[in-house]
Protein backbone atom coordinates (compact mmCIF):
# COMPACT_ATOMS: atom_id res chain seq x y z
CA UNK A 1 -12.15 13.87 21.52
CA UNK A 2 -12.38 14.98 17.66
CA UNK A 3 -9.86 15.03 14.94
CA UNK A 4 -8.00 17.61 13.87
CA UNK A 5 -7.64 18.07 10.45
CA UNK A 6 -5.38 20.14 8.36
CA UNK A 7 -4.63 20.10 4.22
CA UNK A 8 -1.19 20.27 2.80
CA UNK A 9 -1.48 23.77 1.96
CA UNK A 10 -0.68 24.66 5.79
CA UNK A 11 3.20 24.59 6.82
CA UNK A 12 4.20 23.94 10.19
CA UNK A 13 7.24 22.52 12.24
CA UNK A 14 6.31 18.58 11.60
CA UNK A 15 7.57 17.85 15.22
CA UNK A 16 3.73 19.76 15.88
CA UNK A 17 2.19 16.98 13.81
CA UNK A 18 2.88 14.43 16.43
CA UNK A 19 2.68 16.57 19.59
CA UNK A 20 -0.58 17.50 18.85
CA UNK A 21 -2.23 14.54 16.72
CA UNK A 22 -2.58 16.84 13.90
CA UNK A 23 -3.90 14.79 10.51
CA UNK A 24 -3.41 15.59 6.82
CA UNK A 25 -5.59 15.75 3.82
CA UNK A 26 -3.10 15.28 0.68
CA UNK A 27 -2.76 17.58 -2.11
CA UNK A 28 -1.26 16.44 -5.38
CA UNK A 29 1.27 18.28 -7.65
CA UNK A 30 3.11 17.58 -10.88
CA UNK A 31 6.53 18.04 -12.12
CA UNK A 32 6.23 17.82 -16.05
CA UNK A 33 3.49 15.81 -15.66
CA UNK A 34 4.59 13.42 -13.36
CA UNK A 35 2.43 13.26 -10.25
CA UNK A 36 2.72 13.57 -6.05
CA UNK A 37 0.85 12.99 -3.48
CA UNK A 38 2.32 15.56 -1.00
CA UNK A 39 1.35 15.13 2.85
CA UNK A 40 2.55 18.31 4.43
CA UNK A 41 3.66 15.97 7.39
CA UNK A 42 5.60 13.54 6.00
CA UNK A 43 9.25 12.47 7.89
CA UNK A 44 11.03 13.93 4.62
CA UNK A 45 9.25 16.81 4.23
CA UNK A 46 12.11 19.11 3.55
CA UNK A 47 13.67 16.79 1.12
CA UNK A 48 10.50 16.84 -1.11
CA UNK A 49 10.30 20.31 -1.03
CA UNK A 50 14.11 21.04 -2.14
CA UNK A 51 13.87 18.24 -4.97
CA UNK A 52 10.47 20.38 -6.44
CA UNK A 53 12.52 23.87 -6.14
CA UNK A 54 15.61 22.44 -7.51
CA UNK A 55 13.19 21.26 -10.82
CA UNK A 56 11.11 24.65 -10.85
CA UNK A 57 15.34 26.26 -11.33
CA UNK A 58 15.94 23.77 -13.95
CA UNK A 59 12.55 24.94 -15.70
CA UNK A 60 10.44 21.98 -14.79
CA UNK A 61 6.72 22.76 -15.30
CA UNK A 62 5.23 22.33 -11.96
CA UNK A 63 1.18 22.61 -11.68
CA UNK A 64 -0.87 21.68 -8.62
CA UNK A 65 -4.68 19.91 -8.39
CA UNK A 66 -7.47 20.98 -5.79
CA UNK A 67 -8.52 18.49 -3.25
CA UNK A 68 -11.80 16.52 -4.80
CA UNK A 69 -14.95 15.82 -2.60
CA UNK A 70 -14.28 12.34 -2.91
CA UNK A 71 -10.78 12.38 -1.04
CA UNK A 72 -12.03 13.94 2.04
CA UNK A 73 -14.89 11.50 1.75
CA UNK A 74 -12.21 8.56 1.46
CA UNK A 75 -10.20 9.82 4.27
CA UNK A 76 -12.96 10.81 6.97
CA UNK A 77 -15.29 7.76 6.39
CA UNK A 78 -13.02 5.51 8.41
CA UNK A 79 -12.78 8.13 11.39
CA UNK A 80 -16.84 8.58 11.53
CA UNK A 81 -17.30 4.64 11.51
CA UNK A 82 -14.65 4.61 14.37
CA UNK A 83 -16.94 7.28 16.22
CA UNK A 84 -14.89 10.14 15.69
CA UNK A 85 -16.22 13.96 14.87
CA UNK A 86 -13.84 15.89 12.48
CA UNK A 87 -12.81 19.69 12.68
CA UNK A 88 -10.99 20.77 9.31
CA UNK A 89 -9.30 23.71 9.03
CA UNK A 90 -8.91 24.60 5.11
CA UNK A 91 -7.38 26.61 2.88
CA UNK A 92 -8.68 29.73 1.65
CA UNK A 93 -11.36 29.83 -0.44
CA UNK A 94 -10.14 32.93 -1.33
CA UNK A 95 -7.18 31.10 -3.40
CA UNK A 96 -8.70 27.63 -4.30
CA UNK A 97 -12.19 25.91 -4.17
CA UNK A 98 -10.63 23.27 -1.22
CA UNK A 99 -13.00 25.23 0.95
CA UNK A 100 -16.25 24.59 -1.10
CA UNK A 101 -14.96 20.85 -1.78
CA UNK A 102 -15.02 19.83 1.69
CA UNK A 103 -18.36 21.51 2.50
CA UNK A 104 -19.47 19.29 -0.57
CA UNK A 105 -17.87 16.03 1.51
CA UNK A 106 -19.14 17.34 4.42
CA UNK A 107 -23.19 17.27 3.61
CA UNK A 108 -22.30 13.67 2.05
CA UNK A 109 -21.11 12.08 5.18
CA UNK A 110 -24.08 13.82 6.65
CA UNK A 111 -26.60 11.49 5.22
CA UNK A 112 -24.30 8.53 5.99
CA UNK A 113 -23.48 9.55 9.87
CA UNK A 114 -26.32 11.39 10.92
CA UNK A 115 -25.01 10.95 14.52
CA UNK A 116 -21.60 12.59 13.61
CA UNK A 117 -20.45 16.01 13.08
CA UNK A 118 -17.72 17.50 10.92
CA UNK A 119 -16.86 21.53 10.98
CA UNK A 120 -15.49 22.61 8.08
CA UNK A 121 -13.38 26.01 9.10
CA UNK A 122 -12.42 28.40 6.40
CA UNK A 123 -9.03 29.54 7.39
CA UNK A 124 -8.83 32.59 5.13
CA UNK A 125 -5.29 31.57 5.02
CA UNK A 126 -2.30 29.70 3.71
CA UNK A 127 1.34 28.07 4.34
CA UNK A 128 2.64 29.59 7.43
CA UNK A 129 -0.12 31.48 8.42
CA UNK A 130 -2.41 28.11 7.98
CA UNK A 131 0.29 27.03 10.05
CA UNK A 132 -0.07 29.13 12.99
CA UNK A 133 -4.01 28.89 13.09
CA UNK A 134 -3.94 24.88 13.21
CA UNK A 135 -1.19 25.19 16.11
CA UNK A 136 -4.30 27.19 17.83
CA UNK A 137 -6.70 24.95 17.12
CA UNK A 138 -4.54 22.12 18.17
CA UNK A 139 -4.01 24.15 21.34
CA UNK A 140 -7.59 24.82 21.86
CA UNK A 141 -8.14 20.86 21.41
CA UNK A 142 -5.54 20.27 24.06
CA UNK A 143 -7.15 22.66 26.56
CA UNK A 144 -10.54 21.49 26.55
CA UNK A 145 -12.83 23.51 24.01
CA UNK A 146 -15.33 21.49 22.20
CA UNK A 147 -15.12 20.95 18.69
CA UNK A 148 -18.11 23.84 17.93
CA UNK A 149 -16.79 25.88 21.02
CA UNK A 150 -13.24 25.45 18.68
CA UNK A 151 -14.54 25.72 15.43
CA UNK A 152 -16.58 29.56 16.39
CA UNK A 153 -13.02 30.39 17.99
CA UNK A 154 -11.39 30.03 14.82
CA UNK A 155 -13.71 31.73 12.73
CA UNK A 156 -13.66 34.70 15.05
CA UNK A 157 -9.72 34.51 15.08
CA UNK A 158 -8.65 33.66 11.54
CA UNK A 159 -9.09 37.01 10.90
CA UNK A 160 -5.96 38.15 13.05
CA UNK A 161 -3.55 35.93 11.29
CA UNK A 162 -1.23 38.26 9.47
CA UNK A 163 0.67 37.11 6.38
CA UNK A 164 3.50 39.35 4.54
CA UNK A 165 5.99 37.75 2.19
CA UNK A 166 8.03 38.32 -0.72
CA UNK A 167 7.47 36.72 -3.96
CA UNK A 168 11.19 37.05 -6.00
CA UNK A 169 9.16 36.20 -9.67
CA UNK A 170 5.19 37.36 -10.48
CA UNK A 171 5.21 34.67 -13.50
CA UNK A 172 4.19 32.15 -11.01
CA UNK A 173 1.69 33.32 -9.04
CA UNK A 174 0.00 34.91 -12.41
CA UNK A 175 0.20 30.90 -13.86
CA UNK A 176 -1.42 30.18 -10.95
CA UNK A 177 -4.29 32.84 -11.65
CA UNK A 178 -3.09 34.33 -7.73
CA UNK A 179 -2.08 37.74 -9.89
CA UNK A 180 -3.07 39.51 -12.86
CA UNK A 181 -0.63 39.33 -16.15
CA UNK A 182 -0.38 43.34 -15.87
CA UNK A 183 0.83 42.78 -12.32
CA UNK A 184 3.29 40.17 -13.34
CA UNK A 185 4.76 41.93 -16.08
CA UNK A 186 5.27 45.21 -14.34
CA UNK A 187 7.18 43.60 -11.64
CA UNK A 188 9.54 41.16 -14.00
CA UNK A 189 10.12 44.26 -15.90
CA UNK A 190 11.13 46.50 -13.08
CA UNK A 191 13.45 43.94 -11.38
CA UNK A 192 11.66 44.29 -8.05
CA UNK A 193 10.65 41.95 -5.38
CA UNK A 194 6.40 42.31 -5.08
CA UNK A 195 5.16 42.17 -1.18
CA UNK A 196 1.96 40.61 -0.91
CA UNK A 197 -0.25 40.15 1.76
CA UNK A 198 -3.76 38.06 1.80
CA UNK A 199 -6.74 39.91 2.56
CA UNK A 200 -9.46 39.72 4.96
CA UNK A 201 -11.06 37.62 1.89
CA UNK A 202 -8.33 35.12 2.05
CA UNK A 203 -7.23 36.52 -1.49
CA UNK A 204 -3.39 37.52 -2.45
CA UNK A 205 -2.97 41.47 -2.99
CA UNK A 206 0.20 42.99 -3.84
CA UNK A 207 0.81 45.85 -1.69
CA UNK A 208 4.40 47.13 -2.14
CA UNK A 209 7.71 46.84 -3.63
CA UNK A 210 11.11 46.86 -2.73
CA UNK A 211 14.32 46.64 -4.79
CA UNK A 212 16.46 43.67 -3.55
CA UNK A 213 16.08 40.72 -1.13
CA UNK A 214 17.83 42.53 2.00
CA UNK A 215 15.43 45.38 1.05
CA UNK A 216 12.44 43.05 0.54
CA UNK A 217 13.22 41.25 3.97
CA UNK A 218 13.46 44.90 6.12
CA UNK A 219 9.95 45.74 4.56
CA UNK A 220 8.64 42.05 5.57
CA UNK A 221 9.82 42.71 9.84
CA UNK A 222 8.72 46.58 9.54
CA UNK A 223 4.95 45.38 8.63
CA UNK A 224 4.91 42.80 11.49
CA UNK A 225 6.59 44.70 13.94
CA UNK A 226 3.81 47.89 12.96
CA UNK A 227 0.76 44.88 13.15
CA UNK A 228 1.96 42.54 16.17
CA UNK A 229 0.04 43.04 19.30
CA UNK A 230 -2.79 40.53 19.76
CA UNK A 231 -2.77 39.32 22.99
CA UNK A 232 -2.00 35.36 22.79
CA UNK A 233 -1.00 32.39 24.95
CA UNK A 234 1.78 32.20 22.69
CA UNK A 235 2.94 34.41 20.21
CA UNK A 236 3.66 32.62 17.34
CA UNK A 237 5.89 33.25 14.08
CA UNK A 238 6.34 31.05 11.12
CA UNK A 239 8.46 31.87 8.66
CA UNK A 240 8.20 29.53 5.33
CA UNK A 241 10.76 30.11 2.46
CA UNK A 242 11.43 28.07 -0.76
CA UNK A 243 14.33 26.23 -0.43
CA UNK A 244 16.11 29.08 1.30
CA UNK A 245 17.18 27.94 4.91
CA UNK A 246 19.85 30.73 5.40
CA UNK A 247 17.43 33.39 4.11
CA UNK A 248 15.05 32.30 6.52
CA UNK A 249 17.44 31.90 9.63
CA UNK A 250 18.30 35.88 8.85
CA UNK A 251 14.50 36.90 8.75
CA UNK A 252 13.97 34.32 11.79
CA UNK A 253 16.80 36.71 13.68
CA UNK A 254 15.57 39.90 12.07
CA UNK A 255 12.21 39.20 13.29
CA UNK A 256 13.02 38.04 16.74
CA UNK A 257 14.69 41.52 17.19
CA UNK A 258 11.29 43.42 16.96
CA UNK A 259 9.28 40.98 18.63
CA UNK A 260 6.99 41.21 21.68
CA UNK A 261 8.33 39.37 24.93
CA UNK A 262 7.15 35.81 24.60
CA UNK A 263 6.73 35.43 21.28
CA UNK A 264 8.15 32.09 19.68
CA UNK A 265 9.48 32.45 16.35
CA UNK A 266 10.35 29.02 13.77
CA UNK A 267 11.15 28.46 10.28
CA UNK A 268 9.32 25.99 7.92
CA UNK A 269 10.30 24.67 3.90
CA UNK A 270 7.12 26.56 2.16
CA UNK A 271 5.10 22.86 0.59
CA UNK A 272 5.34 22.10 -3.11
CA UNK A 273 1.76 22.45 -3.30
CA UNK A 274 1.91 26.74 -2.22
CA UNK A 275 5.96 26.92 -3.92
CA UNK A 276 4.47 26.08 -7.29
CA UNK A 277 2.40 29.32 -7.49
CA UNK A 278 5.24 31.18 -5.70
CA UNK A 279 8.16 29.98 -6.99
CA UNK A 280 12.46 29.86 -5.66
CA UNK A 281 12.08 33.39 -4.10
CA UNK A 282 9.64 33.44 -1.56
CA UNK A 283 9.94 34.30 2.01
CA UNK A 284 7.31 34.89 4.66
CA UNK A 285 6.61 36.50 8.00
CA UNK A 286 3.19 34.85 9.48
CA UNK A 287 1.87 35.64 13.11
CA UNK A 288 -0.86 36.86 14.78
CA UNK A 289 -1.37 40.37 14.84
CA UNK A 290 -4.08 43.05 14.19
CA UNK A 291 -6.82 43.09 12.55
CA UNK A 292 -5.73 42.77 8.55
CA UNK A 293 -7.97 46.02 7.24
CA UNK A 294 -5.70 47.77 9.57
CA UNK A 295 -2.73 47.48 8.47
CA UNK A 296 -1.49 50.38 6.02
């Protein structure tokens, strides 16, 4: 058996954490320069997340930190010694050099544990949609594959994870360097809610507007229930928001009406670690589906 890594950047149900012996590498954030240590699977994970969001409103100046080389090296030594392989499933390198880090890590523990093997997956991906990728990997695990036969699987598959939210305020994903500053303006200055999606480069593009949450939500189902349609063990939904549990329980409904038969549909608090670049008006629809260059 190998271990299944995952970095805070992924949201998921935490009761999948334990069910599956999913592990977490940290990411750190800072509210007016006061730093976290935020492990996506901590007991009060929900609690952190509404104290950040509740400080970004108040006009705290959040900022996040990428995951150093030397942290993954910190955290998987112990496992190799113990005879363990690793399979890491990052976040994408299309948003943040995580990716590139943990290759870095990677060839270090090579020279150190020759005998020992760690798969570094690039999950094009983030929050929810991270989410829904580790909960197939974790699946996978469960199941049988190896950790190569696993790691090719998800490389092959990443690329059906579909991600469509609603970002209420462009200042924060152009702080972030997610967005351009002519993007950001013209949406503050139109009063609209942006819909992004990420790429099949793992990279934010804004691909619509739509004049009100209600509006904004509507726009979020009609592009899953156009892209849905993979064929999946289980069809699973995640829906992250920002602090916005009743928002998300009406998209969770919303969504359920349009889905395929089987498909299992949750809500997750979207991690401080994704909410700083996003802000106290996001919402998300993540699932599998087709094939993101198809969707128009």
């Amino acid at each position: 058996m190998y271990a299944l890594y995952v970095d805070s950047a992924a949201d998921l149900p935490h009761r999948f954490f334990e069910e599956y012996d999913i592990r977490v590498i940290p990411m750190d954030y800072s509210i007016n320069d006061q730093s976290f240590t935020f492990y996506t699977n901590a007991p009060d994970h929900d609690e952190i997340c509404a104290r950040m969001y509740r400080a970004q409103r108040e006009g705290a100046d959040v900022h996040t930190s990428q995951i150093s080389p030397y942290r993954y090296v910190e955290i998987w030594t112990p496992e190799l010694q113990n005879g363990a392989d690793i399979l890491y499933l990052s976040f994408s390198s299309g948003m943040s050099a995580t990716y590139e880090n943990a290759l870095t890590a990677a060839k270090l523990l090579q020279k150190d544990f020759p005998e020992r093997t760690v798969e570094i997956v690039d999950s094009l991906s983030a929050t929810a949609g991270q989410g829904v990728l580790t909960i197939a990997a974790a699946q996978n695990r469960k199941a049988g594959m190896s950790l190569a036969e696993n790691a090719q699987w998800l490389r092959e598959n990443a690329k059906y994870i579909c991600h469509r939210f609603v970002a209420g305020d462009l200042d924060y994903l152009h702080k972030g360097g997610r967005v351009s500053g002519a993007v950001a303006v013209i949406g503050s200055a139109l009063h609209i809610k942006p819909l992004l999606i990420i790429d099949d480069e793992g990279k934010l593009q804004v691909v619509g507007k739509a004049r009100g949450m209600q509006q904004a939500m509507k726009a979020l189902v009609q592009g899953y229930a156009k892209e849905q349609g993979v064929q999946n063990d289980t069809k699973w939904v995640l829906i992250s928001h920002s602090d916005d549990p009743e928002g998300s329980e009406r998209l969770k409904h919303m969504v359920e009406a349009v889905a395929q038969e089987g498909t299992r549909v949750e809500t997750v608090c979207l991690s401080p670690v994704i909410g700083a670049h996003t802000g106290t008006q996001h919402l998300s629809v993540c699932g599998w589906g087709l094939h993101r260059m198809e969707r128009k």
